[in-house]
PDB file of N, CA and C in Angstrom:
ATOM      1  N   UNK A   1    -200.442-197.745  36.028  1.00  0.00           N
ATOM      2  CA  UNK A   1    -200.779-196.448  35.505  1.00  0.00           C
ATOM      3  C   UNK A   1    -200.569-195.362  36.552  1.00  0.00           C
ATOM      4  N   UNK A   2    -200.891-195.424  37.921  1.00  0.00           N
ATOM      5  CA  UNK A   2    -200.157-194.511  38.825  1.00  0.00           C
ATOM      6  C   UNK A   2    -199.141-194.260  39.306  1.00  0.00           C
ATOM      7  N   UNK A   3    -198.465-195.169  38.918  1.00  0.00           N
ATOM      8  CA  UNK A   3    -196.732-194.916  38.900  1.00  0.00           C
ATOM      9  C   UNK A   3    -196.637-193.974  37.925  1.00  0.00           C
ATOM     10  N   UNK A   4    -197.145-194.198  36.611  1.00  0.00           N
ATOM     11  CA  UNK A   4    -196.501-192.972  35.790  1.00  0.00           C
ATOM     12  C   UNK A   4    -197.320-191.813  35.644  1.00  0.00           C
ATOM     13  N   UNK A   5    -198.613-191.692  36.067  1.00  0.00           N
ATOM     14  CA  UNK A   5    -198.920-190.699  36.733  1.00  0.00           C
ATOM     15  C   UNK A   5    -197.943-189.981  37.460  1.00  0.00           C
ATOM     16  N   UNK A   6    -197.397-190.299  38.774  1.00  0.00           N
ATOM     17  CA  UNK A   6    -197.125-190.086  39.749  1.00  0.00           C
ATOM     18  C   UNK A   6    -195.259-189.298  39.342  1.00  0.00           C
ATOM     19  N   UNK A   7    -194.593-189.980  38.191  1.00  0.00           N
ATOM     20  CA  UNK A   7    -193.557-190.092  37.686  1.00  0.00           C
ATOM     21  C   UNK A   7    -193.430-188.629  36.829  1.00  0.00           C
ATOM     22  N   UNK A   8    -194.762-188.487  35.989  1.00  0.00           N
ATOM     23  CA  UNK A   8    -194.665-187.444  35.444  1.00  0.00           C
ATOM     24  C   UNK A   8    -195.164-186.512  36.102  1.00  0.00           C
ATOM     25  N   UNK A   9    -195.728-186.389  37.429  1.00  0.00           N
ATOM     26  CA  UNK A   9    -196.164-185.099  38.103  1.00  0.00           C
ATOM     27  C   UNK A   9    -194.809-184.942  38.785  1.00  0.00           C
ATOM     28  N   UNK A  10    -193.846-185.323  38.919  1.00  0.00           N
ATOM     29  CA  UNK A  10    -192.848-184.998  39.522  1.00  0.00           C
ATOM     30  C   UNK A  10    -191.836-184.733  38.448  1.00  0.00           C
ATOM     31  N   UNK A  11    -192.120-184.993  37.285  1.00  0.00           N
ATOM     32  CA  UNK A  11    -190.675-183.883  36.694  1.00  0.00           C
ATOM     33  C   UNK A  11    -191.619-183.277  35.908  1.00  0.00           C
ATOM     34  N   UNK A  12    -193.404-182.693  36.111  1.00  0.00           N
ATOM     35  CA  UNK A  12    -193.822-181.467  35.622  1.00  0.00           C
ATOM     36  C   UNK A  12    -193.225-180.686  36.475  1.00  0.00           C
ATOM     37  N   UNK A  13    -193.551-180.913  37.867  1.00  0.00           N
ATOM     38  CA  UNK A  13    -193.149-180.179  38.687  1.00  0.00           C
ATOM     39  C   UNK A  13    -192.096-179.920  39.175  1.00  0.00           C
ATOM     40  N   UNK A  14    -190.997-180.715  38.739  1.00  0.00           N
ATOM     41  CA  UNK A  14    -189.364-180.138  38.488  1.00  0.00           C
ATOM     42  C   UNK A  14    -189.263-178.974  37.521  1.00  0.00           C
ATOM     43  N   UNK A  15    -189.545-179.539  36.434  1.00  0.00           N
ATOM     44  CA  UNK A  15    -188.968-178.550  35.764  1.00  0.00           C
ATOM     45  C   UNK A  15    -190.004-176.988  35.448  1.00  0.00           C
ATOM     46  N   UNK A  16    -191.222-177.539  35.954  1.00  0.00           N
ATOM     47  CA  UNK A  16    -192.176-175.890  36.500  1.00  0.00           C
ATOM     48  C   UNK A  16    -191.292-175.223  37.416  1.00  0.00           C
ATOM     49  N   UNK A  17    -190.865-175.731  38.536  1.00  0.00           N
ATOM     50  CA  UNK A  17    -190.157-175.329  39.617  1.00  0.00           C
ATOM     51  C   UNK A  17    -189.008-174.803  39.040  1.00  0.00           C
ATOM     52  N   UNK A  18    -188.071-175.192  37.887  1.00  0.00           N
ATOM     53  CA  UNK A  18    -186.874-174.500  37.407  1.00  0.00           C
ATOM     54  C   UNK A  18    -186.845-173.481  36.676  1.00  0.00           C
ATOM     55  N   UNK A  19    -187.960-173.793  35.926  1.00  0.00           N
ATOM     56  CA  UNK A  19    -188.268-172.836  34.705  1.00  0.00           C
ATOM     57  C   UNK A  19    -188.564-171.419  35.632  1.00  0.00           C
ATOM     58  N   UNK A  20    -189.426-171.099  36.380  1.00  0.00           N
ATOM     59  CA  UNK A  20    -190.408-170.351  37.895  1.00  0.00           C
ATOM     60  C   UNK A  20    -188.787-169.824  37.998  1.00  0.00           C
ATOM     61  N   UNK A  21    -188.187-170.612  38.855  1.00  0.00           N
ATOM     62  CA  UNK A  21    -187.561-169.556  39.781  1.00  0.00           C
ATOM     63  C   UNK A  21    -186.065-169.121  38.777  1.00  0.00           C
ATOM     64  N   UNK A  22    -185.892-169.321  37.596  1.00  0.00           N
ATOM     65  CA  UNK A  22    -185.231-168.604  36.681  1.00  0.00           C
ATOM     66  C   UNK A  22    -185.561-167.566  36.564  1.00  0.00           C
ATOM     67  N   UNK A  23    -186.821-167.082  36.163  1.00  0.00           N
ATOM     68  CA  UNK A  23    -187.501-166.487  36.022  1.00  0.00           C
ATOM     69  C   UNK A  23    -187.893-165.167  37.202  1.00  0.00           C
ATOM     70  N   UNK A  24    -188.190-165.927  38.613  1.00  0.00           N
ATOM     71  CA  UNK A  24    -188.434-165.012  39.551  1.00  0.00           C
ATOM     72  C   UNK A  24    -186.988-164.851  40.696  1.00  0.00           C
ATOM     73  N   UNK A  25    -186.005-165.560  40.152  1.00  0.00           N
ATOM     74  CA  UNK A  25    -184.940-165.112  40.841  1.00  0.00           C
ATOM     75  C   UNK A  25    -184.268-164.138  41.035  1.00  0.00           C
ATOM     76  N   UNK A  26    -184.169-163.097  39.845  1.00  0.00           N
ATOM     77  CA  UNK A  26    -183.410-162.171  39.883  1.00  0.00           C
ATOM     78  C   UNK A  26    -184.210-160.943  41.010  1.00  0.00           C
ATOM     79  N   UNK A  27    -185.236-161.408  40.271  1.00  0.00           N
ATOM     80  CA  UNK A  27    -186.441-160.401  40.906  1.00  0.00           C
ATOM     81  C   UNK A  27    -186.435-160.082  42.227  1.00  0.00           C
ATOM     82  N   UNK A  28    -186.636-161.747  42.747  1.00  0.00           N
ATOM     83  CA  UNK A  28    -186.401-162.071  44.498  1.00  0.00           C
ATOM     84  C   UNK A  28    -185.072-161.314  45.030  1.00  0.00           C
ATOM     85  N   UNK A  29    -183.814-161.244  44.198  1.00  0.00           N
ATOM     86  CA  UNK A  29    -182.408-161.073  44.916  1.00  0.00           C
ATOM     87  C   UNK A  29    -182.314-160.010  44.675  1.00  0.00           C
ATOM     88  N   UNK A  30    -183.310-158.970  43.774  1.00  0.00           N
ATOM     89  CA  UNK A  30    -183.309-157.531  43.549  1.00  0.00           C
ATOM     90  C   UNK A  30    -183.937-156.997  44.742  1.00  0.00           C
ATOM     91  N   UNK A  31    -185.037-157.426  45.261  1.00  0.00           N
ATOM     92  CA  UNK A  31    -185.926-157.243  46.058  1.00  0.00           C
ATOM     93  C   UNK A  31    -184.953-157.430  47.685  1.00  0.00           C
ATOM     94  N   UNK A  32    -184.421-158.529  48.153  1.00  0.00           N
ATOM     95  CA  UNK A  32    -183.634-158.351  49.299  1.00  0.00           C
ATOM     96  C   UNK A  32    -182.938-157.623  49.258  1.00  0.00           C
ATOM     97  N   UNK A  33    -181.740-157.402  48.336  1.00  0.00           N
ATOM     98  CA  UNK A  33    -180.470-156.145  48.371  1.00  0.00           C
ATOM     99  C   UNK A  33    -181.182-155.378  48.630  1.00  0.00           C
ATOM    100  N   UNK A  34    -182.139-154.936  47.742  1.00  0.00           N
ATOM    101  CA  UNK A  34    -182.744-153.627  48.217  1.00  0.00           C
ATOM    102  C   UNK A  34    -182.928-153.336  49.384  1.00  0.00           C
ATOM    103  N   UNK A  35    -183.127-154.390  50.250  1.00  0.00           N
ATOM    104  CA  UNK A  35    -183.855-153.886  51.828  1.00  0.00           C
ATOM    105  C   UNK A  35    -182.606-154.068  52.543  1.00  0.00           C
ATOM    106  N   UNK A  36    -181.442-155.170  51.844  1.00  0.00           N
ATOM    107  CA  UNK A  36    -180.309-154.970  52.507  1.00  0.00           C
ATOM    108  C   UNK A  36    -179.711-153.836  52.642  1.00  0.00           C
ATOM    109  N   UNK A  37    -179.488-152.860  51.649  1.00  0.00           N
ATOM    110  CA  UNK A  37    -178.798-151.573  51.517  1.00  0.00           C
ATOM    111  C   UNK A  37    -179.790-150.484  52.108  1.00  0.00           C
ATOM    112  N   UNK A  38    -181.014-150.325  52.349  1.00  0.00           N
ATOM    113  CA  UNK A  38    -181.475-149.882  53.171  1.00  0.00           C
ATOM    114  C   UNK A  38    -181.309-149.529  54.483  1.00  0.00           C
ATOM    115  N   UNK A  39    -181.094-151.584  55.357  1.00  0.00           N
ATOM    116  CA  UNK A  39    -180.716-151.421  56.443  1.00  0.00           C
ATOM    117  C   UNK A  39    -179.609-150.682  56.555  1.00  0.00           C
ATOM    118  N   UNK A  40    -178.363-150.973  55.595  1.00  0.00           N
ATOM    119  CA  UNK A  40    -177.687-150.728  56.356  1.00  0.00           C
ATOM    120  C   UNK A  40    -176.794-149.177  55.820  1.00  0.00           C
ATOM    121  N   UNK A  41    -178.152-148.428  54.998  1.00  0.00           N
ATOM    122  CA  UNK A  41    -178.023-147.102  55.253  1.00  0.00           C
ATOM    123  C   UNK A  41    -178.419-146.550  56.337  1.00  0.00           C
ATOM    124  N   UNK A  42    -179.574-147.147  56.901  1.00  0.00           N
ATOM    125  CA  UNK A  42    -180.027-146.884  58.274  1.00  0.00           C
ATOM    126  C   UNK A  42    -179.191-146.865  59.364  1.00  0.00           C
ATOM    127  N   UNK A  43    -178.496-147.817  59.805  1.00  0.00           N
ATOM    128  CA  UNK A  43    -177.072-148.200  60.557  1.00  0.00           C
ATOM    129  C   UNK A  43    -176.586-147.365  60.699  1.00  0.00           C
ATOM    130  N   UNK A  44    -175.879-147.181  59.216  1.00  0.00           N
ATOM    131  CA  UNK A  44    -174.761-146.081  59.183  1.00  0.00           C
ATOM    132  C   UNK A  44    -175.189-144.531  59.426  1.00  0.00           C
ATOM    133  N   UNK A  45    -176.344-143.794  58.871  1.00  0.00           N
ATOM    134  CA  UNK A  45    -177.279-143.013  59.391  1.00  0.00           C
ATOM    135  C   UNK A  45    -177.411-142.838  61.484  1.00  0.00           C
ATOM    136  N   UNK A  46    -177.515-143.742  61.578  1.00  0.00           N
ATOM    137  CA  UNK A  46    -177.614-144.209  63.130  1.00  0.00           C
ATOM    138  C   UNK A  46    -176.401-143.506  63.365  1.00  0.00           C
ATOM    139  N   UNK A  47    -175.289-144.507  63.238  1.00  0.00           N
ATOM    140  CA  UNK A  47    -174.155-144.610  63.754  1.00  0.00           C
ATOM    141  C   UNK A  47    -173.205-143.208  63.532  1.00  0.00           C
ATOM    142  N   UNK A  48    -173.662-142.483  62.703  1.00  0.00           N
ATOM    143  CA  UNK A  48    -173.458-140.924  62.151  1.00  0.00           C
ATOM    144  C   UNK A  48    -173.881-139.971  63.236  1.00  0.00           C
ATOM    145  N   UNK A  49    -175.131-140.045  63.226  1.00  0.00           N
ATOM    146  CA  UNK A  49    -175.710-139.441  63.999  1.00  0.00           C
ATOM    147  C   UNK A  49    -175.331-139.065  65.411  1.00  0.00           C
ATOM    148  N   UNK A  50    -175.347-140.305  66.226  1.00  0.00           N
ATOM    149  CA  UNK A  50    -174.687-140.891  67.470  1.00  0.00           C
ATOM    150  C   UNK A  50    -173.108-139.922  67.511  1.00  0.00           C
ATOM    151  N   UNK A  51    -172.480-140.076  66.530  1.00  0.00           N
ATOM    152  CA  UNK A  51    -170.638-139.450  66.525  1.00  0.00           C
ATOM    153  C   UNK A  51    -171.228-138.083  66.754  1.00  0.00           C
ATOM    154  N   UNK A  52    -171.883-137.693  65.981  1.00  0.00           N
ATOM    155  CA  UNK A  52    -172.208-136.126  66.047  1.00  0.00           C
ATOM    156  C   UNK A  52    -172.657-135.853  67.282  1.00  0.00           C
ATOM    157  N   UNK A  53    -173.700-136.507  67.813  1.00  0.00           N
ATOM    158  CA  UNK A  53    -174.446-135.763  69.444  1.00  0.00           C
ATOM    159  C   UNK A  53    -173.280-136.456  70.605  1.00  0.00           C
ATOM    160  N   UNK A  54    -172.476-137.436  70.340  1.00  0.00           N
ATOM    161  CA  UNK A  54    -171.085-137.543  71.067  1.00  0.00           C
ATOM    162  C   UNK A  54    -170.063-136.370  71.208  1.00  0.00           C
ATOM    163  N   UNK A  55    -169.980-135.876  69.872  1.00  0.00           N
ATOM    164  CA  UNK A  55    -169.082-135.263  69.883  1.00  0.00           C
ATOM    165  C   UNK A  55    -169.294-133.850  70.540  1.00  0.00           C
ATOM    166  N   UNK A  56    -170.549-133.117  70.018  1.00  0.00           N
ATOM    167  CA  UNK A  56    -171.548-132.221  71.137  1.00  0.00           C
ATOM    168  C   UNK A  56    -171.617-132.349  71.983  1.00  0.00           C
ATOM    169  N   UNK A  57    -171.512-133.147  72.562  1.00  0.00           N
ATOM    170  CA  UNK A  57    -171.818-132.932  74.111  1.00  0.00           C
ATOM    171  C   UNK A  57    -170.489-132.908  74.631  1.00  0.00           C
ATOM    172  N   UNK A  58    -169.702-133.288  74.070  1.00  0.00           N
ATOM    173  CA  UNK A  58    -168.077-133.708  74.330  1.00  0.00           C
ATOM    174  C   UNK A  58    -167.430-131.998  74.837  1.00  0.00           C
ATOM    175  N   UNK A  59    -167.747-131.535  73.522  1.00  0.00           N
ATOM    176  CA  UNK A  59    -167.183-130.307  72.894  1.00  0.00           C
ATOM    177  C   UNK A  59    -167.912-128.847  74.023  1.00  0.00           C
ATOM    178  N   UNK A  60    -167.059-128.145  74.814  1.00  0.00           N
ATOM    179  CA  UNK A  60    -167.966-127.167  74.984  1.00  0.00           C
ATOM    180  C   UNK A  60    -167.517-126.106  74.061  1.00  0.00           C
ATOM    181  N   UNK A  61    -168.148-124.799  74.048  1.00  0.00           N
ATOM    182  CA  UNK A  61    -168.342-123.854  73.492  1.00  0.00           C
ATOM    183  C   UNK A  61    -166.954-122.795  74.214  1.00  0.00           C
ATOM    184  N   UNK A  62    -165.709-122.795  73.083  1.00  0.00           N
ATOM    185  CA  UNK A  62    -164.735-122.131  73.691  1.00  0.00           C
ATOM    186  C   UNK A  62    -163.463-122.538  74.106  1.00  0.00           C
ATOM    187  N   UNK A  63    -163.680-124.204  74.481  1.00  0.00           N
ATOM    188  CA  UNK A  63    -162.674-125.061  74.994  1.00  0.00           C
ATOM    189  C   UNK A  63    -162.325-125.774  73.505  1.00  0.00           C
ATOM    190  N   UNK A  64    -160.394-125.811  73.562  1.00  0.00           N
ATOM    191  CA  UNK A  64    -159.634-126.173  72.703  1.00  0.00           C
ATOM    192  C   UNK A  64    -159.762-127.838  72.926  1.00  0.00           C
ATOM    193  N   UNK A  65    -159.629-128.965  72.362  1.00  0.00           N
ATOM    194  CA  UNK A  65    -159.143-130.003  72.912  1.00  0.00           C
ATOM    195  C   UNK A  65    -158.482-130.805  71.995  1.00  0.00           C
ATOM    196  N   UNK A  66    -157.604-131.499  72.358  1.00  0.00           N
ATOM    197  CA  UNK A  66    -156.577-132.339  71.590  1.00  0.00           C
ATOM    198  C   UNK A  66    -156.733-133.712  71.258  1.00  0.00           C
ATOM    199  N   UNK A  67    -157.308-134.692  70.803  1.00  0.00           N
ATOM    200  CA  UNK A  67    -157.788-135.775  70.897  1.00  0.00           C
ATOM    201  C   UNK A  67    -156.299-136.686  71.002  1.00  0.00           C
ATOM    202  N   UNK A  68    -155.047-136.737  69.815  1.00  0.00           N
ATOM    203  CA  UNK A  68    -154.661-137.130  70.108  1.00  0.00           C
ATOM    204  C   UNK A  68    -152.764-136.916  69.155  1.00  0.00           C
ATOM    205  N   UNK A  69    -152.282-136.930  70.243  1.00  0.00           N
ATOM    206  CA  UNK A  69    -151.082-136.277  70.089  1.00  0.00           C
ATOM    207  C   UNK A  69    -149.680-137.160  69.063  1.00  0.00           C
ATOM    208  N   UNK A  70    -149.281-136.087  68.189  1.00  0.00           N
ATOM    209  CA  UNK A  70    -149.121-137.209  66.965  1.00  0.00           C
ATOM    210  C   UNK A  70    -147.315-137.983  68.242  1.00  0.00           C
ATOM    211  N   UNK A  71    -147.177-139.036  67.259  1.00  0.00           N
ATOM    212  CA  UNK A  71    -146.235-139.868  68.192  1.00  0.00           C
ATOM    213  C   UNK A  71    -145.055-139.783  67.373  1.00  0.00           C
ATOM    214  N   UNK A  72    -143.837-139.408  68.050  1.00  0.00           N
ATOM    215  CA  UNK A  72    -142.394-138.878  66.966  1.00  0.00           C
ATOM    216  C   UNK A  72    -142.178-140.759  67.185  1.00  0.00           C
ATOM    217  N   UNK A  73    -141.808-140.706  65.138  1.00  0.00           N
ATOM    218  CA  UNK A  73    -141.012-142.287  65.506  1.00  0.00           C
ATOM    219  C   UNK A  73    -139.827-142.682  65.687  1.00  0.00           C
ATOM    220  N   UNK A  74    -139.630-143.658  65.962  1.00  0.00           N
ATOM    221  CA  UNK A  74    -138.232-143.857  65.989  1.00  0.00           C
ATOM    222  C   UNK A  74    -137.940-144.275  64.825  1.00  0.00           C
ATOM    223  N   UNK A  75    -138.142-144.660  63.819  1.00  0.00           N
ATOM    224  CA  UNK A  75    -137.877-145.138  62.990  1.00  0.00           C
ATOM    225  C   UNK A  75    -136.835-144.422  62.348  1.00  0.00           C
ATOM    226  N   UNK A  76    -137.124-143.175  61.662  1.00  0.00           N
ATOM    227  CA  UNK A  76    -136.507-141.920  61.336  1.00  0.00           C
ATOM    228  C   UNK A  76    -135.045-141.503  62.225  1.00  0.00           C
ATOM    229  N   UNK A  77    -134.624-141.763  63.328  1.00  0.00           N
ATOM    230  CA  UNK A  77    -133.861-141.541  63.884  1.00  0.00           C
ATOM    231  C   UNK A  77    -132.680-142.884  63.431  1.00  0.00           C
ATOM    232  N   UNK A  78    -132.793-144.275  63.761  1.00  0.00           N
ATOM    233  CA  UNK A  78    -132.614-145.011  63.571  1.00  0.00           C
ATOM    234  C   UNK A  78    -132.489-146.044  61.658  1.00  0.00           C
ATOM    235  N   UNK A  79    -132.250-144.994  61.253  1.00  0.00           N
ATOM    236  CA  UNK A  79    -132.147-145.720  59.386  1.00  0.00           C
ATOM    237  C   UNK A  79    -131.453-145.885  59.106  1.00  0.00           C
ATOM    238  N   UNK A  80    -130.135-145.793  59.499  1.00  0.00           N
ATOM    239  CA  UNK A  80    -128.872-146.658  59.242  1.00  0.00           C
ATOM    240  C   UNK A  80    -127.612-145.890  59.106  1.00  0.00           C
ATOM    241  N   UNK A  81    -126.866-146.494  58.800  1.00  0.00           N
ATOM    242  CA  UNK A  81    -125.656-145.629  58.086  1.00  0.00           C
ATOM    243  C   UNK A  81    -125.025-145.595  56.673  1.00  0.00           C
ATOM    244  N   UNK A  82    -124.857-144.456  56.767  1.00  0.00           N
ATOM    245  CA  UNK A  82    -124.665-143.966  55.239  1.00  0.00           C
ATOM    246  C   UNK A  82    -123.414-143.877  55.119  1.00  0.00           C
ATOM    247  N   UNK A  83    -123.171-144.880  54.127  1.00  0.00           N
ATOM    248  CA  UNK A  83    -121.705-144.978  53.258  1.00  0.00           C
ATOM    249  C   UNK A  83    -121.726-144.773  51.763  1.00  0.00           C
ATOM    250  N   UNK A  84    -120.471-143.754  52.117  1.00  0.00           N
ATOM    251  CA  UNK A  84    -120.003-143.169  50.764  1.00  0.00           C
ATOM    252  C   UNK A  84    -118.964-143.586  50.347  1.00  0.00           C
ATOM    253  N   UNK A  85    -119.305-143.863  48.819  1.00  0.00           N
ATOM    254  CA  UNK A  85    -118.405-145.055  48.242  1.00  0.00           C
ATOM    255  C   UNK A  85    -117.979-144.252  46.834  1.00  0.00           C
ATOM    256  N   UNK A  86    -117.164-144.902  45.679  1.00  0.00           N
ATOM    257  CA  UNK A  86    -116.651-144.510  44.490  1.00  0.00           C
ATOM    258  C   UNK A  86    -116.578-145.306  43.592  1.00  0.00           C
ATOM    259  N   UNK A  87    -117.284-145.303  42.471  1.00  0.00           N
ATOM    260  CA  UNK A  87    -117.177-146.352  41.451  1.00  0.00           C
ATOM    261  C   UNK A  87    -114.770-146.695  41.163  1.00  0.00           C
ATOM    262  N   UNK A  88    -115.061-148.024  40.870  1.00  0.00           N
ATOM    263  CA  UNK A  88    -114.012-148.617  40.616  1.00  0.00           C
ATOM    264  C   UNK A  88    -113.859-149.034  38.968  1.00  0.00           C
ATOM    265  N   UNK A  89    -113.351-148.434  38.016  1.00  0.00           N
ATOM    266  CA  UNK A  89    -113.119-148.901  36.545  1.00  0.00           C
ATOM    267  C   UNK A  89    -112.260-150.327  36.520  1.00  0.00           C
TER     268      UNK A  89
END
């Protein structure tokens, strides 16, 4: 008799346990994103912030500066050659 005691407290408690977290799963994975997208509005907030008082202090009041100078390609120079041709009937 304690075997099946023992038999049926373990698939009450399976399928309590399945039924439960069907139930409280979405809830749970609503609940982390949430704090996920938080953090990492915070981060980015941070990391915003930081560019801006970089760039202030960088920058004086009056002075031009160039960060970075565009690069001529070669590519454009180098595209091939152009042949001119005539349809043949």
């Amino acid at each position: 008799m304690g075997i099946l005691k023992t038999i049926l407290f373990i698939l009450l408690f399976y399928y309590g346990f399945k039924i439960l977290s069907r139930l409280f799963a979405p809830l749970i994975m609503r609940y982390f994103s949430k704090k996920m997208q938080e953090k990492f509005g915070a981060q980015f907030k941070d990391f915003a912030n930081q560019q801006k008082q970089h760039a202030k202090q960088k920058e004086k009041e009056g002075e031009i500066t160039i960060d970075k100078m565009p690069q001529k390609s070669a590519s454009s120079k180098n595209v091939g050659e152009y042949v001119d041709y005539e349809e043949v009937e």
